[in-house]
Protein backbone atom coordinates (compact mmCIF):
# COMPACT_ATOMS: atom_id res chain seq x y z
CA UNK A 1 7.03 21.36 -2.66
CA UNK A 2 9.07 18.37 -1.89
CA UNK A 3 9.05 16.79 1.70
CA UNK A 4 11.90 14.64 1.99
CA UNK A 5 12.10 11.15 3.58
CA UNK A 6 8.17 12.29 4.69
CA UNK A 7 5.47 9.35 4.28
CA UNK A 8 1.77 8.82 4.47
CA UNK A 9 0.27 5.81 5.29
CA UNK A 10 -2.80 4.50 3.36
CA UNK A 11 -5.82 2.43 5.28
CA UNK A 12 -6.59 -0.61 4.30
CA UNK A 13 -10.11 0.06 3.77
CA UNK A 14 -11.52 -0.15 -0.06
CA UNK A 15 -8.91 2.08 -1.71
CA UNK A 16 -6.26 -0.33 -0.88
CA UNK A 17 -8.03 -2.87 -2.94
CA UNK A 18 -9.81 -1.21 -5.64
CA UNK A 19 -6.43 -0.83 -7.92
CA UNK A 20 -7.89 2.50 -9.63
CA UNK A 21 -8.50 4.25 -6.03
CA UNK A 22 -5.15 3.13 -5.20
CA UNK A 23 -3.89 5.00 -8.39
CA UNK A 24 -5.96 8.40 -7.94
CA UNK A 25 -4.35 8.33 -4.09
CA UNK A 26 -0.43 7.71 -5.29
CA UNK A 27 -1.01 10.39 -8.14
CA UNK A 28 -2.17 12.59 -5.10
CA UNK A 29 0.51 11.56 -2.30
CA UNK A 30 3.60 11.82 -5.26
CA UNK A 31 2.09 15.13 -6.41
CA UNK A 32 2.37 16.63 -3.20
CA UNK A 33 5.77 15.58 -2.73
CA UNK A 34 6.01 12.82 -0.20
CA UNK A 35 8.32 10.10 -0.69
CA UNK A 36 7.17 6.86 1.10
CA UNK A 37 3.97 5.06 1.29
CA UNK A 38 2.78 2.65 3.76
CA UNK A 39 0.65 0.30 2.37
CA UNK A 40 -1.48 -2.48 4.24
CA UNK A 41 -1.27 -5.87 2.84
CA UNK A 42 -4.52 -6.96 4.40
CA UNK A 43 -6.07 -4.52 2.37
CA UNK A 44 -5.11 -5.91 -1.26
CA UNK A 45 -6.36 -9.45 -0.81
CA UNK A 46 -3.43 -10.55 -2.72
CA UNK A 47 -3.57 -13.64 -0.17
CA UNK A 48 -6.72 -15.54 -0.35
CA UNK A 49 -7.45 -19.18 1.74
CA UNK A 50 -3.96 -19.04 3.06
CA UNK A 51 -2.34 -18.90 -0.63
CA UNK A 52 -0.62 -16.52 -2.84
CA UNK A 53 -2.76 -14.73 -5.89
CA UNK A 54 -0.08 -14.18 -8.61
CA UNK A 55 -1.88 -12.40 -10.71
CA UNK A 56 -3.24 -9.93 -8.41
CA UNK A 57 0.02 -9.53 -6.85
CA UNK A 58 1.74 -8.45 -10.33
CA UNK A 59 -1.13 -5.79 -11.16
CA UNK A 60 -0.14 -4.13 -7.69
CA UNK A 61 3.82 -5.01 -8.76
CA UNK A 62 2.74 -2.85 -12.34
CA UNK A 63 0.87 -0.12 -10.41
CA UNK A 64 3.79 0.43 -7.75
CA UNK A 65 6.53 0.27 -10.07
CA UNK A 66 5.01 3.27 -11.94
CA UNK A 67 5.60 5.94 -9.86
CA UNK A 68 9.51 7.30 -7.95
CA UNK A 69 8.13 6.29 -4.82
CA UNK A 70 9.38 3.93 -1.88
CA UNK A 71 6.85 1.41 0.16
CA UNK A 72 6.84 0.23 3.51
CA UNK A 73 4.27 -2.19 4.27
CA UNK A 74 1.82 -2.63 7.40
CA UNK A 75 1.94 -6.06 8.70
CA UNK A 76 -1.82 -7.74 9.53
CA UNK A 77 -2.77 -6.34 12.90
CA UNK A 78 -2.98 -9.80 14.20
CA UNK A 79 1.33 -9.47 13.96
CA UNK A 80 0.86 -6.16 15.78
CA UNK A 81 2.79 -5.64 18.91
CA UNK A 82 0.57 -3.24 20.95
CA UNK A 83 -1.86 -6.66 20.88
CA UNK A 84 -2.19 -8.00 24.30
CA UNK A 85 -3.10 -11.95 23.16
C-alpha cells in the first residue's frame, strides 16, 4: 500500500532522541507506505547550551539519509503561533 504525499508526525518524546527508536519507527512509517515525516528538533538535542552538536547532528544526517523518505521539521513550541505570549 502506498499513500502518496501522506505524512506522520513523530513526538518528540524519547524516540526522537534515542537514534535506534528513531530507526525501528522510520522502518515502520516507510513500510507502511507514507512518504513524509515530521520530525521535532527539540526532541534530538542536537542543540545543547545554545550551540550546535556536530556530531550528533551527522548520526541523525546518516540515519535520515537512509531511507526514500522526505522530512519536515516541527519548530520548538516556544516559535509556535497558537502561543498567546
Amino acid at each position: 500500500m502506498s499513500v502518496k504525499g501522506m505524512g506522520v508526525s513523530l513526538p518528540p518524546n524519547d524516540t526522537m532522541g534515542n537514534l535506534d527508536k528513531l530507526k525501528g519507527k522510520l522502518n515502520k512509517i516507510q513500510e507502511l507506505g507514507f512518504e513524509v515525516v515530521e520530525l521535532s528538533l527539540h526532541g534530538m538535542d542536537v542543540i545543547r547550551n545554545g550551540m550546535i552538536d556536530y556530531d550528533r547532528l551527522e548520526m541523525y544526517k546518516y540515519l535520515l539519509t537512509s531511507y526514500s523518505l522526505c522530512y519536515t521539521t516541527h519548530a520548538p513550541y516556544s516559535l509556535n503561533l497558537f502561543r498567546k505570549g
